[in-house]
Protein backbone atom coordinates (compact mmCIF):
# COMPACT_ATOMS: atom_id res chain seq x y z
CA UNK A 1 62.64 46.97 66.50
CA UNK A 2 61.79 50.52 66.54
CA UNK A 3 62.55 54.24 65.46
CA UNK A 4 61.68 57.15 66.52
CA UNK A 5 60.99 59.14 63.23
CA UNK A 6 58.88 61.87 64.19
CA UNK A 7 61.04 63.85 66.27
CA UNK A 8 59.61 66.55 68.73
CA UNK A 9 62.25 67.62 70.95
CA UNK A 10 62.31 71.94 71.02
CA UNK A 11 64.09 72.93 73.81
CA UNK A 12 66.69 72.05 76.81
CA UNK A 13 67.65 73.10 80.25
CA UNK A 14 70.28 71.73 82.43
CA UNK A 15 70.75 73.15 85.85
CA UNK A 16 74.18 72.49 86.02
CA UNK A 17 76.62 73.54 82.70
CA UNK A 18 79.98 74.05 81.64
CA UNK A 19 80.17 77.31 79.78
CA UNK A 20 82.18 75.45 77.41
CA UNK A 21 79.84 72.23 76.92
CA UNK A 22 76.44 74.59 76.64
CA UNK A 23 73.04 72.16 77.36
CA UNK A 24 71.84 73.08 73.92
CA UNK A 25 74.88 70.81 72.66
CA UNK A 26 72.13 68.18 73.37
CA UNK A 27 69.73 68.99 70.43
CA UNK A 28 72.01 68.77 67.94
CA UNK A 29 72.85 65.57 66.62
CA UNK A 30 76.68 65.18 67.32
CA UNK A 31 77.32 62.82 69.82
CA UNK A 32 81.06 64.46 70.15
CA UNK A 33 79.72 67.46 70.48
CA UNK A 34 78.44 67.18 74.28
CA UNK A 35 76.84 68.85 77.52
CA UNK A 36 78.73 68.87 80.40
CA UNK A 37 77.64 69.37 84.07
CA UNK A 38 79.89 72.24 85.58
CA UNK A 39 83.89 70.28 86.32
CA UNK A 40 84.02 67.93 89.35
CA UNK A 41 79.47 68.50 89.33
CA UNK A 42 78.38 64.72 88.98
CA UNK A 43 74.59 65.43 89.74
CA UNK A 44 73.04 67.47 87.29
CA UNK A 45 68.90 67.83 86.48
CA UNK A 46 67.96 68.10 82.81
CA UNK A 47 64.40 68.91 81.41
CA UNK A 48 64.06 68.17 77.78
CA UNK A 49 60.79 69.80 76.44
CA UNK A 50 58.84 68.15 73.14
CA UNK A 51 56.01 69.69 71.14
CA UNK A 52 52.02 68.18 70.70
CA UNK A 53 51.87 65.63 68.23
CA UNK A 54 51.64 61.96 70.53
CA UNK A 55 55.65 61.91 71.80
CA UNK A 56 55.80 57.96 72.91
CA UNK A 57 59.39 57.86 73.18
CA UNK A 58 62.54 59.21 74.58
CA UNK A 59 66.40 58.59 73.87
CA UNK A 60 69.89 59.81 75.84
CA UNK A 61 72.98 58.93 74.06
CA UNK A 62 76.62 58.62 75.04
CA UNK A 63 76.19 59.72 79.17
CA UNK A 64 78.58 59.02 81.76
CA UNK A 65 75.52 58.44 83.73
CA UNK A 66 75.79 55.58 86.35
CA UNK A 67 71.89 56.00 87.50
CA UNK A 68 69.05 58.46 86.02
CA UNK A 69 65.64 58.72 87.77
CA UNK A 70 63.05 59.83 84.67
CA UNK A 71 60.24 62.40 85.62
CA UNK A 72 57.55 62.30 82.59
CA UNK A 73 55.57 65.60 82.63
CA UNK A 74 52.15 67.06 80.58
CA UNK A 75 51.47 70.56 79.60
CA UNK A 76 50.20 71.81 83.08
CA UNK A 77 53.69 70.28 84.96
CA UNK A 78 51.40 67.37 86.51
CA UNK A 79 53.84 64.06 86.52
CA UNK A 80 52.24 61.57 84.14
CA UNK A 81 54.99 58.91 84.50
CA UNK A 82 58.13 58.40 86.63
CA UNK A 83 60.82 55.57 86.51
CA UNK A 84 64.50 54.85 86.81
CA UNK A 85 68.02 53.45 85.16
CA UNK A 86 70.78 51.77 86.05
CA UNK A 87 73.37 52.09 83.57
CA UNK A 88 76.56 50.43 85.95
CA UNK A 89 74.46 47.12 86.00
CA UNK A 90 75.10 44.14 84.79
CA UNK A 91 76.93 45.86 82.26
CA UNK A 92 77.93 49.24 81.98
CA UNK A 93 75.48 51.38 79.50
CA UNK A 94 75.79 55.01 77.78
CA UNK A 95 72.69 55.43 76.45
CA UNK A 96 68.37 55.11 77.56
CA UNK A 97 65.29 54.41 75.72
CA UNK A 98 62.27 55.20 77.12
CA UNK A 99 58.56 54.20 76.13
CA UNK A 100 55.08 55.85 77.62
CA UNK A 101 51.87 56.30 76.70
CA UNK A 102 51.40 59.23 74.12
CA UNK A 103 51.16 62.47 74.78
CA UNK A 104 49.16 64.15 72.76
CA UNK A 105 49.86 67.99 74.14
CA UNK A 106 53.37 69.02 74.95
CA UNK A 107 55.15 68.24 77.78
CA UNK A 108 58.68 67.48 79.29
CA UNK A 109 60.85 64.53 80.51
CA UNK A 110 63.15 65.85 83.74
CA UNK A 111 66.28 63.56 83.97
CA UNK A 112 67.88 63.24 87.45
CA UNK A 113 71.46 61.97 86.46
CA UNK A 114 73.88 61.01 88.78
CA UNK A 115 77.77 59.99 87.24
CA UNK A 116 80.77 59.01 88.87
CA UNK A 117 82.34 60.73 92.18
CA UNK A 118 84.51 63.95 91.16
CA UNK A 119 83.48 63.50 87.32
CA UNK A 120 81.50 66.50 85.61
CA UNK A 121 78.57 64.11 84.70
CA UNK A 122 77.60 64.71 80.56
CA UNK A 123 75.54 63.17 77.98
CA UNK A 124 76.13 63.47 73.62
CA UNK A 125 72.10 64.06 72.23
CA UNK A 126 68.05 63.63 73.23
CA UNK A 127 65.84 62.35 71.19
CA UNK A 128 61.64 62.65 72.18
CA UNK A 129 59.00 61.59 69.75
CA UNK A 130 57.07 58.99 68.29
CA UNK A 131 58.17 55.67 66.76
CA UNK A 132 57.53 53.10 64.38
CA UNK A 133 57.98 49.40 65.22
CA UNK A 134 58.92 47.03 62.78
CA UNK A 135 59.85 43.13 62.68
CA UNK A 136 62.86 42.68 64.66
CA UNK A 137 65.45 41.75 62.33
CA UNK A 138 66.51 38.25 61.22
CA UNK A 139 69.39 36.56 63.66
CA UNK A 140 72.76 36.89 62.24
CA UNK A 141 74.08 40.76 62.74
CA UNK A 142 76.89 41.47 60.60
CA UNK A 143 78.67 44.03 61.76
CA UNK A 144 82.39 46.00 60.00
CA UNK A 145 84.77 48.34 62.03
CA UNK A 146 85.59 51.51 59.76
CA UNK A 147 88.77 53.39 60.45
CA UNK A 148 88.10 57.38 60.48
CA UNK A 149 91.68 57.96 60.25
CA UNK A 150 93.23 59.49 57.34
CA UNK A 151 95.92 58.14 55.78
CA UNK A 152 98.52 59.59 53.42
CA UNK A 153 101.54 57.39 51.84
CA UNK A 154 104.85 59.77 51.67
CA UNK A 155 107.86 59.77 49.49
CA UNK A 156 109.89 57.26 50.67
CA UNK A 157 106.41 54.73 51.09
CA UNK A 158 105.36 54.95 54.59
CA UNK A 159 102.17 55.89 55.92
CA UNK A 160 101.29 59.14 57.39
CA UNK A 161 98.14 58.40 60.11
CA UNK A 162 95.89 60.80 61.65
CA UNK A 163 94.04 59.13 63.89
CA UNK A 164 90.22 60.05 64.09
CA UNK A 165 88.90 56.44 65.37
CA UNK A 166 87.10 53.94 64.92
CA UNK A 167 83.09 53.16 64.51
CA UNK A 168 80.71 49.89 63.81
CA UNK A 169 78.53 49.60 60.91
CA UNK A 170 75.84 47.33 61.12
CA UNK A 171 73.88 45.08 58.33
CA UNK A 172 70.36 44.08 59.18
CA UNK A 173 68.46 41.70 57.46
CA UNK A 174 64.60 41.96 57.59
CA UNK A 175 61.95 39.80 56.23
CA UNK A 176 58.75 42.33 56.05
CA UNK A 177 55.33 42.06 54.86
CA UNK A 178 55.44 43.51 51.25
CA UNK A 179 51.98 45.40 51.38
CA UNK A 180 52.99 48.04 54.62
CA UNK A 181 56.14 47.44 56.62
CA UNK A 182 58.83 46.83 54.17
CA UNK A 183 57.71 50.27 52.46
CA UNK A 184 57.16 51.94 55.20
CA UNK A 185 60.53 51.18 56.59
CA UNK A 186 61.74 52.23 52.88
CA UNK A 187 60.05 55.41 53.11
CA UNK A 188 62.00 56.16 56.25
CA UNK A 189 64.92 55.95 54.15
CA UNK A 190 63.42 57.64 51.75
CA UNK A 191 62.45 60.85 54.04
CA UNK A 192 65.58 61.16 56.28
CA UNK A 193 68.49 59.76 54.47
CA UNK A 194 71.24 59.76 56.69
CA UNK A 195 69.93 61.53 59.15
CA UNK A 196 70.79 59.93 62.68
CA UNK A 197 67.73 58.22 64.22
CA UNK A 198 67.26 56.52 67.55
CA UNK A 199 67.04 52.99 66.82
CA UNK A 200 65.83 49.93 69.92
CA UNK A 201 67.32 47.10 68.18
CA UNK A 202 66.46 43.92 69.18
CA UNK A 203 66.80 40.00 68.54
CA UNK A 204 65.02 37.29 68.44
CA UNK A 205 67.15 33.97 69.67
CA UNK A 206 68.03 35.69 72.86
CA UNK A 207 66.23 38.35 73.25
CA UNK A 208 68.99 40.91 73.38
CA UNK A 209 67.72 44.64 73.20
CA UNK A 210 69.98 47.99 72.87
CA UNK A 211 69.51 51.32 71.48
CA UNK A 212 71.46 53.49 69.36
CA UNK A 213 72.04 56.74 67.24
CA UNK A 214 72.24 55.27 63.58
CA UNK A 215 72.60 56.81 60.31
CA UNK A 216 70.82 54.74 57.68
CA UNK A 217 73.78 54.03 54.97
CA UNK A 218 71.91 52.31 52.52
CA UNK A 219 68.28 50.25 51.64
CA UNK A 220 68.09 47.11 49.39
CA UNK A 221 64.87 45.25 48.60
CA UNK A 222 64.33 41.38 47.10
CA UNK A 223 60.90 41.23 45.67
CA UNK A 224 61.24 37.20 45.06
CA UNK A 225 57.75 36.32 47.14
CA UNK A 226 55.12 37.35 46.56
CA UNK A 227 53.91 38.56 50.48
CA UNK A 228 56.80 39.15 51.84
CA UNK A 229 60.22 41.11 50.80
CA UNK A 230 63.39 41.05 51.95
CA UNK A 231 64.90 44.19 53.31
CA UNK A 232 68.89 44.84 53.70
CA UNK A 233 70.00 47.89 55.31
CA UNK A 234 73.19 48.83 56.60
CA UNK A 235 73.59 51.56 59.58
CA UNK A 236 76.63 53.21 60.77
CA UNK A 237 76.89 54.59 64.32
CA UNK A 238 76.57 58.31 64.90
CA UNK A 239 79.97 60.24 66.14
């Protein structure tokens, strides 16, 4: 598992945007909130710049994307790294994790996206920075639906419904060594709160991998052994 918890994204161009649906929608971090290629434009080129400091990792959350080719850049605009997704295969996919090597000067990841036919093609938040790895957690994901909607009874006992939707909340189980990774995945906690973090999420019976924009709800620790401690902590998907 890992998260990307030094975050060095700065700046954001798209050549293609909605007046409406601006490209700097992408730096903040609400996922409803999102750029939008100019209506009916379904190929649109974005360049995400991030800051010195060793960025090893880039996230895109909640595209329409069916394909994006990745252009990794350094400081002088030479390509360091190139690659591509298929988000329409075998399943369909909204959102991209990308690992390189670290770049220790600033540079730039240029996104070729390419949505469906007639669609404005648009994507929610970027993430670029550096992450932590940790023990994937244990099997056995438990996972609650939580109704947004707000809900009023009236006079004569019926229930008045706004809906706002639905989201999944996640708890993860983790078995870390006491002496560094079970405090330094507290400290996370401790440092950000619930501030939405990209998360690569992955298990280890069959080897089943996404990525995600999580808030981190809560952290529980069991300090029963004496090397290892158990870790609970529930995260909530970011809207």
């Amino acid at each position: 598992m890992k998260i990307i918890t030094t975050e060095l994204q700065n700046g954001v161009t798209a050549d293609s945007e909605d007046s409406e649906y601006p490209d700097d929608n992408l730096l903040d971090n609400y996922l409803g909130k999102p750029w939008k290629a100019t209506s009916g434009d379904n190929t649109a080129q974005v360049t995400v710049t991030f800051a010195s400091g060793g960025c090893n990792a880039f996230a895109l959350f909640k595209t329409n994307a069916t394909s994006c080719n990745w252009t990794l850049k350094n400081n002088l605009g030479s390509t360091v790294d190139s690659g591509s997704v298929n988000l329409a295969s075998p399943v369909k996919a909204e959102n991209i994790w990308i690992e390189f090597s670290a770049q220790t000067n600033n540079g730039s990841m240029v996104l070729d996206l390419t949505g469906p036919s007639g669609t404005a093609v648009y994507a929610g938040v970027v993430k670029a920075g550096v992450y932590e790895s940790f023990d994937n957690p244990v099997y056995g994901l438990r996972d609650t639906v939580e109704d947004l909607s707000l809900v009023r009874e009236t006079s004569n006992k019926s229930l008045f419904i706004v809906d706002r939707g639905r989201i999944l909340s996640h708890a993860l189980v983790f078995d870390l060594a006491r002496d560094y990774s079970y405090f330094d995945l507290r400290q996370i906690y401790i440092d950000n709160g619930a501030a939405p973090l990209a998360w690569l999420l992955a298990d280890d019976l069959y080897n089943h991998v996404w990525c995600g924009l999580y808030h981190m709800i809560s952290f529980e620790g069991d300090h029963s052994d004496y090397d290892n401690a158990i870790a609970t902590v529930t995260i909530r998907s970011a809207v």
